[in-house]
N, C-alpha and C. Protein backbone atom coordinates (compact mmCIF):
# COMPACT_ATOMS: atom_id res chain seq x y z
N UNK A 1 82.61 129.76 81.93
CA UNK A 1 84.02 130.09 82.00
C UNK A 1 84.74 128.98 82.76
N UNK A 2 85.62 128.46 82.35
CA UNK A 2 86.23 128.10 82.82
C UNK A 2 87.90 127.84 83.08
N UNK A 3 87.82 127.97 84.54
CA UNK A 3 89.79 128.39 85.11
C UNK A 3 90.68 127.07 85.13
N UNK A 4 91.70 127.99 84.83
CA UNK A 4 92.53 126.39 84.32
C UNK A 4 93.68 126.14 85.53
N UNK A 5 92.76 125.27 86.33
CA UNK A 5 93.84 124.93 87.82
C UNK A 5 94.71 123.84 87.60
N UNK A 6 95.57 124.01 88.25
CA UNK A 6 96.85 122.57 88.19
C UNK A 6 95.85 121.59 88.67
N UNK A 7 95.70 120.53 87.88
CA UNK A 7 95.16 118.70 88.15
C UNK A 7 96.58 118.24 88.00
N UNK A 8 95.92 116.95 87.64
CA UNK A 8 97.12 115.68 87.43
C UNK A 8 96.87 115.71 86.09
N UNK A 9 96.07 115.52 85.22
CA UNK A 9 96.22 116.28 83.49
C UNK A 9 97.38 117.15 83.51
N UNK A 10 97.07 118.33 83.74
CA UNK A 10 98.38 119.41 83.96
C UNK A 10 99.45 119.32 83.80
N UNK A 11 99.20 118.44 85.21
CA UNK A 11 101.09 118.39 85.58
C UNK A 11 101.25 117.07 84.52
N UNK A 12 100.77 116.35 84.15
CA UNK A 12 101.15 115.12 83.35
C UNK A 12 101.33 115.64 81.76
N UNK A 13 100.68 116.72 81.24
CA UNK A 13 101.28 117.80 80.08
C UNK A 13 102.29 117.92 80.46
N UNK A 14 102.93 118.97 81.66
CA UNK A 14 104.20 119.54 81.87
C UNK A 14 105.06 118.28 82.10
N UNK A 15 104.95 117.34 82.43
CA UNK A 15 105.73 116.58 82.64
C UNK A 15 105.99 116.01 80.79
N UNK A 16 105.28 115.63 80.19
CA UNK A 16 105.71 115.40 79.09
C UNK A 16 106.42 116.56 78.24
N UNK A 17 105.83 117.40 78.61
CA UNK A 17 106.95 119.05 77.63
C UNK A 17 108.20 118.84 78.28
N UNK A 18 108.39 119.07 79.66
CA UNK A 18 109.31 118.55 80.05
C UNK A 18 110.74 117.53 79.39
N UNK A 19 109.72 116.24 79.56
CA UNK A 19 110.54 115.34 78.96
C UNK A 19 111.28 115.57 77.27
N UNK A 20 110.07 116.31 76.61
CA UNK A 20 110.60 116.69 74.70
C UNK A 20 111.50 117.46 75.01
N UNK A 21 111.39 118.50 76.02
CA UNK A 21 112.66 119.50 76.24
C UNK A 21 114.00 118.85 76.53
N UNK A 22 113.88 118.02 77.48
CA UNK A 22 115.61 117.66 77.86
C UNK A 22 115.49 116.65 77.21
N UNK A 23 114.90 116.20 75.98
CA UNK A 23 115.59 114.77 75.29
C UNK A 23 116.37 115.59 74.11
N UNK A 24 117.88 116.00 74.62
CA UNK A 24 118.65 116.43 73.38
C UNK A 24 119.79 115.57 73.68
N UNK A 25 120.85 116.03 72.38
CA UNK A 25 121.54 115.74 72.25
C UNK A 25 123.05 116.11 73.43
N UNK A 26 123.63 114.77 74.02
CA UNK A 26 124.44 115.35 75.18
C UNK A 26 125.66 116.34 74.82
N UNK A 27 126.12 116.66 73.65
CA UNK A 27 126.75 117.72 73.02
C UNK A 27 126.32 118.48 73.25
N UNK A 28 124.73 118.85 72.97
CA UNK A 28 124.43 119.96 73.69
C UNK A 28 124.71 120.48 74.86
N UNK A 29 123.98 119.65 75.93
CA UNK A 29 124.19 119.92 77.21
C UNK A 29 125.38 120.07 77.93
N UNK A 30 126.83 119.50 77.15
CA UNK A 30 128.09 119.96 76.95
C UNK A 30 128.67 121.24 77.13
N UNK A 31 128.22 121.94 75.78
CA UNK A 31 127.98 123.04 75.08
C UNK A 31 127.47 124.34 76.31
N UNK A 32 126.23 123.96 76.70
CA UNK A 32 125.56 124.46 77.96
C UNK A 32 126.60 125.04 79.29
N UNK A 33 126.97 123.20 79.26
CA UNK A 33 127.43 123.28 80.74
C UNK A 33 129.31 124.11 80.75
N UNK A 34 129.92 124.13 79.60
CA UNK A 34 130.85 124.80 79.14
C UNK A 34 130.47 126.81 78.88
N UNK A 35 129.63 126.90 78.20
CA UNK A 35 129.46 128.27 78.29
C UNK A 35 128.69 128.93 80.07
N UNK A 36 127.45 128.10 80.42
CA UNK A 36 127.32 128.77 81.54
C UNK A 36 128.20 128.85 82.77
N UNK A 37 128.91 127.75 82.87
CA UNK A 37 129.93 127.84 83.69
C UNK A 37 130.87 128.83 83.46
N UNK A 38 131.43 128.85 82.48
CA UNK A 38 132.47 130.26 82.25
C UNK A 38 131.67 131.39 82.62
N UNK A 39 130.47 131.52 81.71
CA UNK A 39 129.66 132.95 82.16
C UNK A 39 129.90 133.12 83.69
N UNK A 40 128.92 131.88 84.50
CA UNK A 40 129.49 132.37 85.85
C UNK A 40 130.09 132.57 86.15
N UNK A 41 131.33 132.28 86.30
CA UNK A 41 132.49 132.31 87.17
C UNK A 41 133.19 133.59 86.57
N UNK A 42 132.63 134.03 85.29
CA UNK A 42 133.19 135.54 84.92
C UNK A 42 132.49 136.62 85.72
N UNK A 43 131.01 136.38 85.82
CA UNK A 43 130.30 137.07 86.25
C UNK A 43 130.35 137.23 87.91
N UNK A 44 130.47 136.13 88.55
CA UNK A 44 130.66 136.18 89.45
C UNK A 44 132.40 136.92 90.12
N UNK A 45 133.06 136.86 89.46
CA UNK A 45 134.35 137.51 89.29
C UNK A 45 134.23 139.21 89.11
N UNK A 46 133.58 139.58 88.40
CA UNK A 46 133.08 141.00 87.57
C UNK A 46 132.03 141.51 88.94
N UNK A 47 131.35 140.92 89.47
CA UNK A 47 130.47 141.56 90.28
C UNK A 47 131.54 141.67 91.32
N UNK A 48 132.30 140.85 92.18
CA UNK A 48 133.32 141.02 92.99
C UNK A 48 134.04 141.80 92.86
N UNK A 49 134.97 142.18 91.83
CA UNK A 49 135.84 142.81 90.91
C UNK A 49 135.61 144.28 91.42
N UNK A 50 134.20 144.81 90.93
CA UNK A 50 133.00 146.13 90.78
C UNK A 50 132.45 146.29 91.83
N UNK A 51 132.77 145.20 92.94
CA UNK A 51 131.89 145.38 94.36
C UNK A 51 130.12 145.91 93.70
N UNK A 52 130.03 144.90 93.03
CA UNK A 52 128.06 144.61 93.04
C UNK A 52 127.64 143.58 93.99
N UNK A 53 128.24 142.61 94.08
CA UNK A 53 127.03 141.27 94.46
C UNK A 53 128.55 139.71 94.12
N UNK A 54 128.31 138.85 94.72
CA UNK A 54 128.88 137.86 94.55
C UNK A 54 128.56 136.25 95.23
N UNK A 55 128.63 135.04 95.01
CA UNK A 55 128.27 134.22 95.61
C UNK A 55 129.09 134.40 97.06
N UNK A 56 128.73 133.17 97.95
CA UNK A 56 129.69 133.23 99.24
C UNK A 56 130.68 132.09 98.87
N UNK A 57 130.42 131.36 97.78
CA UNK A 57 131.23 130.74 97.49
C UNK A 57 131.28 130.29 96.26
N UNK A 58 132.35 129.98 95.60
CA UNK A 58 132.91 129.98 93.94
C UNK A 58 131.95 128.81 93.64
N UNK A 59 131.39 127.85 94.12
CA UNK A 59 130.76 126.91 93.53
C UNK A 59 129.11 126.68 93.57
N UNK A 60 129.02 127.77 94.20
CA UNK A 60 127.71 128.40 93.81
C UNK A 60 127.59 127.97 92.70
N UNK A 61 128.58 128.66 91.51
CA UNK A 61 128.27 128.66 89.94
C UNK A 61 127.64 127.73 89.41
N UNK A 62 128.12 126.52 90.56
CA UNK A 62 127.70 125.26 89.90
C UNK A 62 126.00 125.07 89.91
N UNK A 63 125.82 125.25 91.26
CA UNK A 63 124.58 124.81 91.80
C UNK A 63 123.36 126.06 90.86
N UNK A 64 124.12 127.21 90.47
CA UNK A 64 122.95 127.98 89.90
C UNK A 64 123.36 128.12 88.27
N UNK A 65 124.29 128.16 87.83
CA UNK A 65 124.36 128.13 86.53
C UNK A 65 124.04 126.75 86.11
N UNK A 66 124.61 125.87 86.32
CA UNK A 66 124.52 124.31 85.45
C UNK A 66 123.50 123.80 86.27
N UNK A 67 123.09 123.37 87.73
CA UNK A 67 121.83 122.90 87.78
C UNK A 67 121.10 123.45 88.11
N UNK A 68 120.13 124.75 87.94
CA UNK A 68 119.49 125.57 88.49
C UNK A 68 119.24 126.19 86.88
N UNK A 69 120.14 126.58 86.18
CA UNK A 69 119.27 127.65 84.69
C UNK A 69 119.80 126.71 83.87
N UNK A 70 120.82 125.70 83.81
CA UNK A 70 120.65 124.89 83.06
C UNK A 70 118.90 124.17 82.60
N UNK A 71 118.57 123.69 83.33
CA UNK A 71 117.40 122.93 82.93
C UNK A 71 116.20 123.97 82.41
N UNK A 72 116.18 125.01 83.27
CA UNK A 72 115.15 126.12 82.86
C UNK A 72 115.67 126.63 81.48
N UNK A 73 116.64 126.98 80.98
CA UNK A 73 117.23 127.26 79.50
C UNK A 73 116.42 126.17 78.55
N UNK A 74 116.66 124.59 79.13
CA UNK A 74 116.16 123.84 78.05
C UNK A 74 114.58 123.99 77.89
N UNK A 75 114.11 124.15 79.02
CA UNK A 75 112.52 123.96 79.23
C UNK A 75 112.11 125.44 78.37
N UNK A 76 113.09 126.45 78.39
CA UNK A 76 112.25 127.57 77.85
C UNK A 76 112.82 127.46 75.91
N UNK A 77 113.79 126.70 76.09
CA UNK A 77 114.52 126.95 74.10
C UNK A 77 113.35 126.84 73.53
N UNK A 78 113.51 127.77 72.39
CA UNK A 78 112.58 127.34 71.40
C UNK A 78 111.53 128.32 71.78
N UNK A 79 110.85 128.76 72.39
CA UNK A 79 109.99 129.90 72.81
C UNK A 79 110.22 131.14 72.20
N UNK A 80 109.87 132.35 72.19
CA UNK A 80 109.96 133.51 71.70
C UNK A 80 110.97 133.93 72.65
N UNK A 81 111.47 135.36 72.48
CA UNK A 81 112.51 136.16 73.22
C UNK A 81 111.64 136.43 74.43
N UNK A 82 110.46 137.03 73.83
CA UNK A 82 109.61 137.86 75.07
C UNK A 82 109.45 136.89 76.33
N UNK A 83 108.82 135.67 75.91
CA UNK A 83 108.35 134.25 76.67
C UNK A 83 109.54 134.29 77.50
N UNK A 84 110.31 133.62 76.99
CA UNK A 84 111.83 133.25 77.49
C UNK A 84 111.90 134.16 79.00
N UNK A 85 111.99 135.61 78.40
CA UNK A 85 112.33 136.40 79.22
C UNK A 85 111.62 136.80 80.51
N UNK A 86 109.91 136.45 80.07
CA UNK A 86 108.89 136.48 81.00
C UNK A 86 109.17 135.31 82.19
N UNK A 87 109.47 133.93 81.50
CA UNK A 87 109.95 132.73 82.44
C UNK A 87 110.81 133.09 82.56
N UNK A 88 111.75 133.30 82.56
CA UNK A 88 113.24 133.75 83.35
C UNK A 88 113.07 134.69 83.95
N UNK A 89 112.76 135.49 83.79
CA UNK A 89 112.49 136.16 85.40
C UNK A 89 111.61 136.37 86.39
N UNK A 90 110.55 135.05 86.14
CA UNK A 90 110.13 134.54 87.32
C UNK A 90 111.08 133.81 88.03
N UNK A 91 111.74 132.69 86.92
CA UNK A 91 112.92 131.96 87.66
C UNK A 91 114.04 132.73 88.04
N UNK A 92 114.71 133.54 87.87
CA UNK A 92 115.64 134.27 88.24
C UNK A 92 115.04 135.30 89.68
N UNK A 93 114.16 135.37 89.40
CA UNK A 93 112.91 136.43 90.64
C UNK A 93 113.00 135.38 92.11
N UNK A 94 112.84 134.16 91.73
CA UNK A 94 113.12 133.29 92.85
C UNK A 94 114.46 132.48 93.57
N UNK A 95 115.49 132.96 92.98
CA UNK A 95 116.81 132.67 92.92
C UNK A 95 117.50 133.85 93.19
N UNK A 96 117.32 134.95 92.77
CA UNK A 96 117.75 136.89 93.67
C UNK A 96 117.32 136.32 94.97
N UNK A 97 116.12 136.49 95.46
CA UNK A 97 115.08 136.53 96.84
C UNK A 97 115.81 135.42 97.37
N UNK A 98 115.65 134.03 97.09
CA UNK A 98 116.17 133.33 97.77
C UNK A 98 117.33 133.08 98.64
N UNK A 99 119.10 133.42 97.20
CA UNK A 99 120.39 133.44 97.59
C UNK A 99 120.13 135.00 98.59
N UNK A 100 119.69 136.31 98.19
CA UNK A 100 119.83 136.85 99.64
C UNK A 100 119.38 136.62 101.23
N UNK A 101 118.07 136.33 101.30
CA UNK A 101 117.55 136.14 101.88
C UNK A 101 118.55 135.26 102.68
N UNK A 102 118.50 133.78 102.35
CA UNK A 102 119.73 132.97 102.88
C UNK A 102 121.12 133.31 103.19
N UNK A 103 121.45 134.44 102.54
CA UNK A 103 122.58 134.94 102.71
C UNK A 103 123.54 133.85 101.78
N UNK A 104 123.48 133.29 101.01
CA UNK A 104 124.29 132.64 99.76
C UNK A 104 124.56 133.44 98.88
N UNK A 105 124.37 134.39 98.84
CA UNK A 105 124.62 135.93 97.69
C UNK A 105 125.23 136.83 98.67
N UNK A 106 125.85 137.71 98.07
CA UNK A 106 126.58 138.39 99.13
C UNK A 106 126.25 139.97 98.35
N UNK A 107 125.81 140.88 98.60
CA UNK A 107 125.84 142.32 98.32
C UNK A 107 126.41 143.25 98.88
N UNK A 108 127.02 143.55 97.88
CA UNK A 108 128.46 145.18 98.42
C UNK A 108 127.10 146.21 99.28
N UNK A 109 127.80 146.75 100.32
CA UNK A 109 126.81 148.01 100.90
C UNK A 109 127.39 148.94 99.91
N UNK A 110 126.66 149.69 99.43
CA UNK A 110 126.50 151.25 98.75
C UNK A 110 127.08 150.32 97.08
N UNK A 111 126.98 149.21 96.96
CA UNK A 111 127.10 149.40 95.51
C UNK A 111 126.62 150.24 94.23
N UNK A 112 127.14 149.90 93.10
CA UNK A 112 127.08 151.12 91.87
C UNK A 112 124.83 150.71 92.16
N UNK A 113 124.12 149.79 91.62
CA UNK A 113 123.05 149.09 91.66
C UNK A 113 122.16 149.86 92.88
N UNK A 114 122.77 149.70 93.76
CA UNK A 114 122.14 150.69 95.25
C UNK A 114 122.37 152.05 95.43
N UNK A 115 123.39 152.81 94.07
CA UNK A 115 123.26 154.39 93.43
C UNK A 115 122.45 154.61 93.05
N UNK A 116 122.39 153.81 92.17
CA UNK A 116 121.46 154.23 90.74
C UNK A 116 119.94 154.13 90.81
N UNK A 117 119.55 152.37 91.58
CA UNK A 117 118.29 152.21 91.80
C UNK A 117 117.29 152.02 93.34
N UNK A 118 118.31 152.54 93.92
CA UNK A 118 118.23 152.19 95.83
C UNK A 118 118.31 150.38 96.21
N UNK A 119 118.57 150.76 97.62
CA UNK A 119 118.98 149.49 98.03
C UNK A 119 117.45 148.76 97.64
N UNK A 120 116.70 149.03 98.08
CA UNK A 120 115.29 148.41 97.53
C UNK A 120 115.14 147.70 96.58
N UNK A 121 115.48 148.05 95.95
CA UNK A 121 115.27 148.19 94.32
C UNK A 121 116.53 147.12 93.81
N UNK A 122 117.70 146.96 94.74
CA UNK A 122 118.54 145.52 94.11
C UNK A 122 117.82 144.38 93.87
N UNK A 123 117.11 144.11 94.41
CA UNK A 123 117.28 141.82 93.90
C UNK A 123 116.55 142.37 92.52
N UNK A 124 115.50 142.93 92.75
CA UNK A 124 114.52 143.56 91.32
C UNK A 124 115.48 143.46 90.20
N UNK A 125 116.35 144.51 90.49
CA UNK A 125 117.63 145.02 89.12
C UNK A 125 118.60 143.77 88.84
N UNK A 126 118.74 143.44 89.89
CA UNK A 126 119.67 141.75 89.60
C UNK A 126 118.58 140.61 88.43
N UNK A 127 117.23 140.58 89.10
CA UNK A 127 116.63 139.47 88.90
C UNK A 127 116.46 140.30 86.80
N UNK A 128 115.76 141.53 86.77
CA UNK A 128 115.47 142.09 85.65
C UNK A 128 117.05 141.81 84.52
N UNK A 129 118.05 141.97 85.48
CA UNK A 129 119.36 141.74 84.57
C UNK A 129 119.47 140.41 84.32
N UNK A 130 119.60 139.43 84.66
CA UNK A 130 119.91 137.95 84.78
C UNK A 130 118.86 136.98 84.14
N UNK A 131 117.66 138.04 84.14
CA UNK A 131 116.30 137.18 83.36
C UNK A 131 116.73 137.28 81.81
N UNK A 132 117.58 137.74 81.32
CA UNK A 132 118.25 138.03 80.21
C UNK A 132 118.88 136.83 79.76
N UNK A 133 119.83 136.15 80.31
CA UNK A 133 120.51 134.95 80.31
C UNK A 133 119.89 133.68 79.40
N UNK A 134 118.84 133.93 79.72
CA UNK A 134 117.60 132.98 79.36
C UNK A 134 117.61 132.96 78.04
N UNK A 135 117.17 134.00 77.43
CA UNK A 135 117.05 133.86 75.76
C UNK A 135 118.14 134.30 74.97
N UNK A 136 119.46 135.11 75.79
CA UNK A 136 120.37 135.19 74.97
C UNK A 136 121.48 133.90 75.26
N UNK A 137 121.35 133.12 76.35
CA UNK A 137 121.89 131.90 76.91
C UNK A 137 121.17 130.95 75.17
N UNK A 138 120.75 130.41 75.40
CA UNK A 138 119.84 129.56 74.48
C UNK A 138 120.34 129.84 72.67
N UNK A 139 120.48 131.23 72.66
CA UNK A 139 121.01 131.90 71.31
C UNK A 139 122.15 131.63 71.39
N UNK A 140 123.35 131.86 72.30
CA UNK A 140 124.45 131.62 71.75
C UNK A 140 124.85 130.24 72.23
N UNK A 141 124.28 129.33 72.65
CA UNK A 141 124.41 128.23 73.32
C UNK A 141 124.08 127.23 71.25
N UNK A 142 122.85 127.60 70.57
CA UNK A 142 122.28 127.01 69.59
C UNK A 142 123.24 127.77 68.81
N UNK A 143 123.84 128.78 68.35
CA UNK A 143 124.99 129.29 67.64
C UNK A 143 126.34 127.93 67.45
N UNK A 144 126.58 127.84 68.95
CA UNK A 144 127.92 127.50 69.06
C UNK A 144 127.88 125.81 68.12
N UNK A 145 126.21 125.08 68.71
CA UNK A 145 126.18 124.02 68.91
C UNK A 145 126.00 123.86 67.42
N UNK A 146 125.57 124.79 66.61
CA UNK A 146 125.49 124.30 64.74
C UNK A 146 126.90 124.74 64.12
N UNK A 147 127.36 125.67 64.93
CA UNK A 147 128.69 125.82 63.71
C UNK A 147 129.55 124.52 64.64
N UNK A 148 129.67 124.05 65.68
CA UNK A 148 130.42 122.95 66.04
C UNK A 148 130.38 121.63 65.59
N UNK A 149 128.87 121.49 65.33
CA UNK A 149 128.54 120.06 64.98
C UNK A 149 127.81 120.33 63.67
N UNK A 150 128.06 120.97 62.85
CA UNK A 150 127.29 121.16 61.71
C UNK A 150 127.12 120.02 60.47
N UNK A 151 126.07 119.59 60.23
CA UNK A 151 126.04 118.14 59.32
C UNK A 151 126.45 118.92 58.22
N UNK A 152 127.42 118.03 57.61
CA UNK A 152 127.80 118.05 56.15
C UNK A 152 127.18 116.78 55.35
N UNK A 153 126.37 117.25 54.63
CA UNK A 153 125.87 116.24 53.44
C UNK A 153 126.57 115.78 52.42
């Protein structure tokens, strides 16, 4: 039997998947950086709005939508829904924990989230909601980017 530990093989695979992943087209990443940014700053608006959860500051959006799930979106495109969703919410699992922990996330006391599923039970319900982003991010991100730039023969 044998277990398959991180070497320098490994990481020199991931580093090349890596690289096939972000060699697109910069329209794309356009495309990306235009829809996740709005998402955030809606979302982040909507959780404020609803007293759920909010950054401590508006430009958060930047640092976690465009460089933070930007790159993880590209690294996961192309994968199945399930996949997608399995990596995204590991990555999203470490980005809940983190922004609270640090206190860069801000959570309403007694929000709707801390009704329904106890205070416990928030970063979980955040991270389980937001791991979503991932494969429906990627879907309407590859939507926008073929009816925008669609080759005509």
């Amino acid at each position: 039997m044998t277990d398959r530990i991180l070497t320098k093989n490994n990481m020199k695979e991931f580093i090349t998947y890596a690289k096939t992943k972000f060699a697109v087209d910069r329209k794309l990443i356009l495309i990306y950086c235009i829809i996740y940014f709005i998402w955030g700053m809606v979302m982040n608006k909507f959780g404020a709005t609803v007293e759920i959860a909010k950054f401590t500051f508006w430009w958060q959006v930047i640092t976690c939508y465009i460089l933070y799930m930007i790159p993880i979106s590209l690294l996961l495109r192309g994968l199945p829904f399930h996949m997608q969703y399995a990596y995204g919410l590991v990555a999203m699992s470490l980005l809940e924990f983190g922004g609270y922990a640090l206190q860069t996330s801000y959570a309403y006391p007694d929000n709707l989230m801390d009704q329904f599923f106890n205070i416990r039970n928030f970063s979980l319900g955040m991270a389980l909601f937001f791991a979503l982003y991932f494969p429906l991010g990627n879907a309407l991100v590859s939507k926008i980017y073929a009816l925008t730039f669609k080759k005509t023969n």
